[in-house]
Structure formats: C-alpha cells, structure tokens
C-alpha atoms as a PDB file:
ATOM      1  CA  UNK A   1       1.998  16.690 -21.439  1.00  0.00           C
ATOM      2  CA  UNK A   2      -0.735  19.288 -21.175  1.00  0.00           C
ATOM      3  CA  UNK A   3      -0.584  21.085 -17.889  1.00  0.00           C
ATOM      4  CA  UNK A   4      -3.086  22.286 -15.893  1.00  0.00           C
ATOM      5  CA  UNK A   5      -3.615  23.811 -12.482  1.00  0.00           C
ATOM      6  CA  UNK A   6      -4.976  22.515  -9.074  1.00  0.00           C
ATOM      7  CA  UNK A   7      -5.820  26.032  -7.272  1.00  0.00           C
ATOM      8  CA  UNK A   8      -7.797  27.205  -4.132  1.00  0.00           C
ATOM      9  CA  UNK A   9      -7.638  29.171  -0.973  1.00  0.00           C
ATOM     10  CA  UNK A  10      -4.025  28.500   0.799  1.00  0.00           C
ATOM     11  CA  UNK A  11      -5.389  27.169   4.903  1.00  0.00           C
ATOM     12  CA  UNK A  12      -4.033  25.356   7.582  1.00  0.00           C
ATOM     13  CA  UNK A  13      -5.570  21.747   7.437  1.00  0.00           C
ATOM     14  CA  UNK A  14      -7.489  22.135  10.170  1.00  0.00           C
ATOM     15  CA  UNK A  15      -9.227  25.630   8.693  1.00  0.00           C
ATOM     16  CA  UNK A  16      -9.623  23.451   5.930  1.00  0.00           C
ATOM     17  CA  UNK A  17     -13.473  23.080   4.546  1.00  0.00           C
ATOM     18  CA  UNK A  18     -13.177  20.133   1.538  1.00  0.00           C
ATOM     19  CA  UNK A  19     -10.781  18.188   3.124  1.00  0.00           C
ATOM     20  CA  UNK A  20     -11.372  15.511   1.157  1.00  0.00           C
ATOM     21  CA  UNK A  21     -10.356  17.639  -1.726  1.00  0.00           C
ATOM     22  CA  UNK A  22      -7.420  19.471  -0.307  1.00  0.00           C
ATOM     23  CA  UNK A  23      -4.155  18.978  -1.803  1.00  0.00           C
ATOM     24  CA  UNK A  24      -0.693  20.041   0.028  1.00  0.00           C
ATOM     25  CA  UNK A  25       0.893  23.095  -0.631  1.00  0.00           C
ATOM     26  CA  UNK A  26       4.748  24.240  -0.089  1.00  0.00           C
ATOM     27  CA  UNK A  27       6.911  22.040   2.806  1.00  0.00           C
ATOM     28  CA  UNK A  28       4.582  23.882   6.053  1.00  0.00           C
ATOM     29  CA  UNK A  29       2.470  25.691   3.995  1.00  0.00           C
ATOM     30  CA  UNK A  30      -0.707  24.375   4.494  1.00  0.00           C
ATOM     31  CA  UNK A  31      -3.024  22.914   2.077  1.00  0.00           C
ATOM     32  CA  UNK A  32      -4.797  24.006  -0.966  1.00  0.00           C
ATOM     33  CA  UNK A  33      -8.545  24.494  -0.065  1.00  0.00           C
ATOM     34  CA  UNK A  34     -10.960  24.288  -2.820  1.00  0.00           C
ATOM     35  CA  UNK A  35     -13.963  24.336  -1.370  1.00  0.00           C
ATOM     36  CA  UNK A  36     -16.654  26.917  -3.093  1.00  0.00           C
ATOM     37  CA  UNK A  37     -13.694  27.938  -5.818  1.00  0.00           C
ATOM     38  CA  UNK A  38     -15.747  28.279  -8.699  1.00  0.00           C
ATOM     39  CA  UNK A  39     -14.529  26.662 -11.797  1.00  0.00           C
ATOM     40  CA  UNK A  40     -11.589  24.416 -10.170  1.00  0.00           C
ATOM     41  CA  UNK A  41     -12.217  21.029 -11.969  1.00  0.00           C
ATOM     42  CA  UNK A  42      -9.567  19.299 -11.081  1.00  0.00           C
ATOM     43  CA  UNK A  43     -10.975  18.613  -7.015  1.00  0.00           C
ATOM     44  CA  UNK A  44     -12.762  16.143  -9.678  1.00  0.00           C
ATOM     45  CA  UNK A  45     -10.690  13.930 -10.461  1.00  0.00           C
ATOM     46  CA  UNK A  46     -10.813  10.249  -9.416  1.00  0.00           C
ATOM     47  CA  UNK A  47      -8.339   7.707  -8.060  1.00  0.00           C
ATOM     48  CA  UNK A  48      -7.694   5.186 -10.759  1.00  0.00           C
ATOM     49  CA  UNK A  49      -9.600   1.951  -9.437  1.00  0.00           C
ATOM     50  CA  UNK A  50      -7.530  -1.593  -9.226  1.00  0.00           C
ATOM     51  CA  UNK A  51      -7.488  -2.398 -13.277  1.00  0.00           C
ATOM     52  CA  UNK A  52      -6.935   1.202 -13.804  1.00  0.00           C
ATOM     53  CA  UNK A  53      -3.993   3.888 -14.317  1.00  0.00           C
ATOM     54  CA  UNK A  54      -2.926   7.425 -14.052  1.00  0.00           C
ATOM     55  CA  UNK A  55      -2.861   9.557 -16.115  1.00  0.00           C
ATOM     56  CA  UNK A  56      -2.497  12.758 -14.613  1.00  0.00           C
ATOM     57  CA  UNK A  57       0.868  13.647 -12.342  1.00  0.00           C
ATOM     58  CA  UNK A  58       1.351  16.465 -10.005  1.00  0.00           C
ATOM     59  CA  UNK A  59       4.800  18.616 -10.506  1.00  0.00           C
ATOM     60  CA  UNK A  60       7.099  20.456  -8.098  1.00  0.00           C
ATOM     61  CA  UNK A  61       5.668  23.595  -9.984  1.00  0.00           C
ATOM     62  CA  UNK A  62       3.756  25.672  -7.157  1.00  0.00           C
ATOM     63  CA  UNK A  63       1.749  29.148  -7.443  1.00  0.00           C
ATOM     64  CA  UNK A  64       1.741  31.527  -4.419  1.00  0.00           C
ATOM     65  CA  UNK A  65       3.836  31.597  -1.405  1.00  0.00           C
ATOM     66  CA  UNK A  66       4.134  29.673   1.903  1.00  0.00           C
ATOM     67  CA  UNK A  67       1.762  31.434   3.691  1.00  0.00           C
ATOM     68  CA  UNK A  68      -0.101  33.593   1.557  1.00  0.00           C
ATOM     69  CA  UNK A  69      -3.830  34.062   2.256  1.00  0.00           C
ATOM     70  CA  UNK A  70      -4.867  34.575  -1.090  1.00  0.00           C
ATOM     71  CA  UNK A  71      -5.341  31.998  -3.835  1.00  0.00           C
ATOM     72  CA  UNK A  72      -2.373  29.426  -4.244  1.00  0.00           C
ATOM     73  CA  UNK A  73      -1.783  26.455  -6.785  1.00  0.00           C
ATOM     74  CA  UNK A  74      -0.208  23.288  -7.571  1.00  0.00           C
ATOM     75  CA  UNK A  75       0.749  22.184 -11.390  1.00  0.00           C
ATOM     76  CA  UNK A  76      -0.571  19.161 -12.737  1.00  0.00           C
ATOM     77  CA  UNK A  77       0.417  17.790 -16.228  1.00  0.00           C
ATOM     78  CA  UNK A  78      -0.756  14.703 -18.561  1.00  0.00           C
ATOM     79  CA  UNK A  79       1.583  11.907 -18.369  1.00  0.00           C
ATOM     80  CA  UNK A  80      -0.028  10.606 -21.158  1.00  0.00           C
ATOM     81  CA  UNK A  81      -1.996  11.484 -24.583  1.00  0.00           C
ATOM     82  CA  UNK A  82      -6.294  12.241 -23.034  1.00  0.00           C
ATOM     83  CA  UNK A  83      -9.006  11.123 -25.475  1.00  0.00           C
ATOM     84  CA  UNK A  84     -11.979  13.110 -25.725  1.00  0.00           C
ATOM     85  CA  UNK A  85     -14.589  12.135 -22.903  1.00  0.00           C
ATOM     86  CA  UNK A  86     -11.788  10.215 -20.939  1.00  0.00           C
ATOM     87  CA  UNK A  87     -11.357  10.563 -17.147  1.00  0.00           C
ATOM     88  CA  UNK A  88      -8.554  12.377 -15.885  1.00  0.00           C
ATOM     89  CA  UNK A  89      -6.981   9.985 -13.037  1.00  0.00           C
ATOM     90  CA  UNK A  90      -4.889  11.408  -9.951  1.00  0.00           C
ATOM     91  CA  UNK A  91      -3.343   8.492  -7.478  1.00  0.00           C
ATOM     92  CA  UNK A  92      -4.369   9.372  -4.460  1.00  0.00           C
ATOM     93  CA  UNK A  93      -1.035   8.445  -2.536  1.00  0.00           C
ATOM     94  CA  UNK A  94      -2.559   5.230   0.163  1.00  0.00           C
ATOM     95  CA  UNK A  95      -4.621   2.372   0.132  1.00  0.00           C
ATOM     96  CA  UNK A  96      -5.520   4.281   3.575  1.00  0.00           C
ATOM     97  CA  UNK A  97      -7.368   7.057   2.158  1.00  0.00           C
ATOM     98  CA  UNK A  98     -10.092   4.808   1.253  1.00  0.00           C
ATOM     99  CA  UNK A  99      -9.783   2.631   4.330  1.00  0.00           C
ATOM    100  CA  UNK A 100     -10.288   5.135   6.765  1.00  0.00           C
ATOM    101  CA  UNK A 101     -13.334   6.058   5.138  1.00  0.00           C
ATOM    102  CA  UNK A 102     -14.710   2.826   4.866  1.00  0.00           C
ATOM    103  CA  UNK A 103     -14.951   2.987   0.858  1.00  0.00           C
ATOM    104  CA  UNK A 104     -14.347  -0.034  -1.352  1.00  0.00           C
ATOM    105  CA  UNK A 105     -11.663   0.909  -4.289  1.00  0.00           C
ATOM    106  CA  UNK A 106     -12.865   0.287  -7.233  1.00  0.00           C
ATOM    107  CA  UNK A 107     -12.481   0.846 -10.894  1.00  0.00           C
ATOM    108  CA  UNK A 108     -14.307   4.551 -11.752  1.00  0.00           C
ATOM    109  CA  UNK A 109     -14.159   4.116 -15.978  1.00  0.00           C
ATOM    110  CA  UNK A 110     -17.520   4.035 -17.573  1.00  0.00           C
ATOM    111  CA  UNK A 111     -18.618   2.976 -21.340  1.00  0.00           C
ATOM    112  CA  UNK A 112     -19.497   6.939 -21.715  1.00  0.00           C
ATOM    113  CA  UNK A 113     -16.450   8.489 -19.718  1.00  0.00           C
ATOM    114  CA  UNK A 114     -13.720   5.550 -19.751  1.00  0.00           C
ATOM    115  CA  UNK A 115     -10.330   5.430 -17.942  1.00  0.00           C
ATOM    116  CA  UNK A 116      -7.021   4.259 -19.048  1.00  0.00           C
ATOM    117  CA  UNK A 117      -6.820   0.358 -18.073  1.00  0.00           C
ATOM    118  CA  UNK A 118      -3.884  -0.847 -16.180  1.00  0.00           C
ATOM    119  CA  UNK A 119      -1.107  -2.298 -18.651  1.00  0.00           C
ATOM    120  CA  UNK A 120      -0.543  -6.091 -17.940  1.00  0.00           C
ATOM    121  CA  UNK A 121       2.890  -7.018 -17.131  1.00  0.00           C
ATOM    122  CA  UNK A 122       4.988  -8.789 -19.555  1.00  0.00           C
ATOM    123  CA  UNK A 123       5.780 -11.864 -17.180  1.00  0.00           C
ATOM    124  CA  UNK A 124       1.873 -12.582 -16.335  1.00  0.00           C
ATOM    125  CA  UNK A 125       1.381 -12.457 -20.289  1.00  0.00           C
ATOM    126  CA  UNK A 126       3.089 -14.881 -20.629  1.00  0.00           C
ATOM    127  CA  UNK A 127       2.213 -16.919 -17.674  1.00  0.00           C
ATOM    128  CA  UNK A 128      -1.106 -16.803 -18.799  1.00  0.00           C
ATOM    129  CA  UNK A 129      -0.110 -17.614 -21.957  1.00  0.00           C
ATOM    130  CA  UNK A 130       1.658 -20.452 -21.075  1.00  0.00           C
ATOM    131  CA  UNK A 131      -1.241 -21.562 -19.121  1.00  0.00           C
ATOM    132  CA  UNK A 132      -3.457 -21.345 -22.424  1.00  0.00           C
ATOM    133  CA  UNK A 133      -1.448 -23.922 -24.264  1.00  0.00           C
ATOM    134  CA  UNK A 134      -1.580 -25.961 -21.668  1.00  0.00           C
ATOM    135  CA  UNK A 135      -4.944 -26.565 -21.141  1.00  0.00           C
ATOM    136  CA  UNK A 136      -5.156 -26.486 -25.051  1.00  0.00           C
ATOM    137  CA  UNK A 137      -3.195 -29.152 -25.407  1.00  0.00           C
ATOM    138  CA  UNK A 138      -0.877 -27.156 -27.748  1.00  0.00           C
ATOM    139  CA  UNK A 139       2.444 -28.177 -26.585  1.00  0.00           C
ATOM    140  CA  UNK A 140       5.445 -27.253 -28.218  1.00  0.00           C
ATOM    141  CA  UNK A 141       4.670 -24.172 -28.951  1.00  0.00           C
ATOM    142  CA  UNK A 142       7.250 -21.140 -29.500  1.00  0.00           C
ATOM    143  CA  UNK A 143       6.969 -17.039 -29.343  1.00  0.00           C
ATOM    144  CA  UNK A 144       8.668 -14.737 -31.530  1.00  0.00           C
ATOM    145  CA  UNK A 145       9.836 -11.494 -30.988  1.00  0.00           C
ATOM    146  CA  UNK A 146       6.646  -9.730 -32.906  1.00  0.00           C
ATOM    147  CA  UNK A 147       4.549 -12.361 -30.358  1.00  0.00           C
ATOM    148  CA  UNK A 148       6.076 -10.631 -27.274  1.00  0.00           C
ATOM    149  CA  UNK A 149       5.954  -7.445 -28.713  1.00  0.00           C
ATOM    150  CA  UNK A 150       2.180  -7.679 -28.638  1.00  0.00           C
ATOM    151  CA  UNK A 151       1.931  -9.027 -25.316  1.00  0.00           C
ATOM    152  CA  UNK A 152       4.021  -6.153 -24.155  1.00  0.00           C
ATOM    153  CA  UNK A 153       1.476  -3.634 -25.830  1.00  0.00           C
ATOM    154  CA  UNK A 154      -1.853  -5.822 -24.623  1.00  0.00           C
ATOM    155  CA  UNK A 155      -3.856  -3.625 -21.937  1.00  0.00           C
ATOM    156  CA  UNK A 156      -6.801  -5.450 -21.120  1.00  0.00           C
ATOM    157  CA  UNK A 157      -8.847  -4.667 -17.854  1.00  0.00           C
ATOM    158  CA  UNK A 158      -9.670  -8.968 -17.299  1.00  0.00           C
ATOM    159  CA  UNK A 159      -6.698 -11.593 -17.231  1.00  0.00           C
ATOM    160  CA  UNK A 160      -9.193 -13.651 -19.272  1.00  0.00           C
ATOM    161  CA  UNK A 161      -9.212 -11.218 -22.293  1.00  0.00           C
ATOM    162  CA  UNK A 162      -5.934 -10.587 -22.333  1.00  0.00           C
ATOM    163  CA  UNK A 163      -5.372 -14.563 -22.162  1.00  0.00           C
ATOM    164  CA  UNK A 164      -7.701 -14.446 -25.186  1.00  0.00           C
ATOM    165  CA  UNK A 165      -5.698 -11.397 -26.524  1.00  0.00           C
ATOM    166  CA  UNK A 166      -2.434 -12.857 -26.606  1.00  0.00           C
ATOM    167  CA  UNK A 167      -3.511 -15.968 -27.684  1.00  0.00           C
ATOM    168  CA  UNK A 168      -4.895 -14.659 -30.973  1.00  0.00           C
ATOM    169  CA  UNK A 169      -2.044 -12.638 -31.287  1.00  0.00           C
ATOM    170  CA  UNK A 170       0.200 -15.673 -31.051  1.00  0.00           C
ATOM    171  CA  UNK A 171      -1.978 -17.806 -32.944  1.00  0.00           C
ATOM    172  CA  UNK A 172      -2.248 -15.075 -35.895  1.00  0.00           C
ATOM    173  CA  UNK A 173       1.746 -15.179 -35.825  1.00  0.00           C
END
C-alpha cells in the first residue's frame, strides 16, 4: 500500500504535550510527540467508528533512534486501495481509550469525506437471509455459489440493507 509517515518530537510520555496524539516509539523509547509539528497530518486520523474499518496500518518500520531528541517517526501504510476525499482510519488499540475519556464511539464517515464500512460476515448474511425468507413466506428456497459469492462481497453499514442487498442479489439469481 502507499506508505506514509507518523513523525514528531521523540519525549518521555510524561514530557509529552498532545498526548492524545502521541504514538509509541522504539521498545523504551518514549513516544512520538506531535504537538505544534507543522504539516504532520496523520495526528488526524480517526478511529474507525462501530460499522466502520481500517484502512490504514502501522509497520515495524521506525525513523530515529531510542532516545534521540530530535525528530523521530513511525511508518504507516494503506492496507487497502484510498478513494479521493476518503478518511484515512487508524484503530486506536482499546475500547478504553474512549472510555476513559468519557466519549461515545461512533462511526466518523460523512456523505462529503466517507469511511470504509465494516464488511458483514458471511454467516450473519446468511442468517439474515434466512430470516428474509422466512418472514416472506418463501420457503424452499436454495443459494448458489454466485448467491454466496455476493453475500461475501456485500458491505453495507445497516443489517437491514444488507438484508435488502442480499435478497436482491438472490432474488436476481
């Protein structure tokens, strides 16, 4: 994917400034700081909300050394193909990171700067398939390969689209 670099001054977390920002460094080497580093975008990025994905990932790839007291960095790279306009997501590693500061998660896509949406699982496809038919009354029937090959492509950010999404797709088989 296309890589990128998260970069600021190396501190110690407790010199640190933007802590909510601040990104480990090397194994007791601090954290990356980027507080008032001009032009570092990628303190930016959001946590991927609870319909949402990733699309970012941080490598083993460091600049700098352990305890330098210049500038130091951290490679990121795409782990997937970025539209123009999209977010760039970064998992933020805990549920806890938003719990201790008493913020709801939620999804951060907008209609003018959109995130990926979380792919549905295979299984629940077909659960809610399943569950379709049944309140349809349309017993009996049967999926084909090309059927779960769509459900296994479907991302849809509601259950009920994708419900509505697979059941075309079936229904178009």
């Amino acid at each position: 994917g296309y890589k990128m670099v998260y970069w600021g001054k190396r501190v110690r977390w407790r010199g640190c400034k933007g802590e909510d920002r601040a990104m480990s460094f090397l194994q007791n080497g601090g954290v990356i700081d980027p507080f008032e580093c001009v032009g570092q975008q990628l303190q930016y990025m959001a946590c991927p909300g609870p319909g949402e994905r990733s699309n970012t990932k941080c490598t083993d790839v460091c600049f700098g050394k352990t305890y330098d007291t210049r500038l130091v960095g951290r490679e990121f790279e795409t782990s997937e193909p970025v539209k123009k306009n999209h977010q760039l997501l970064q998992w933020y590693g805990s549920k806890d990171w938003f719990e201790t500061r008493d913020i709801p998660r939620t999804n951060v896509g907008t209609v003018e700067y959109p995130a990926p949406q979380r792919r549905q699982r295979v299984r629940k496809a077909l659960k809610d398939l399943n569950t379709a038919e049944a309140k349809e009354g349309a017993g009996g029937a049967t999926m084909d390969a090309t059927a779960t090959k769509k459900i296994k492509l479907t991302t849809a950010p509601e259950p009920a689209a994708a419900t509505a999404a697979t059941a075309a797709a079936t229904a178009a088989t």
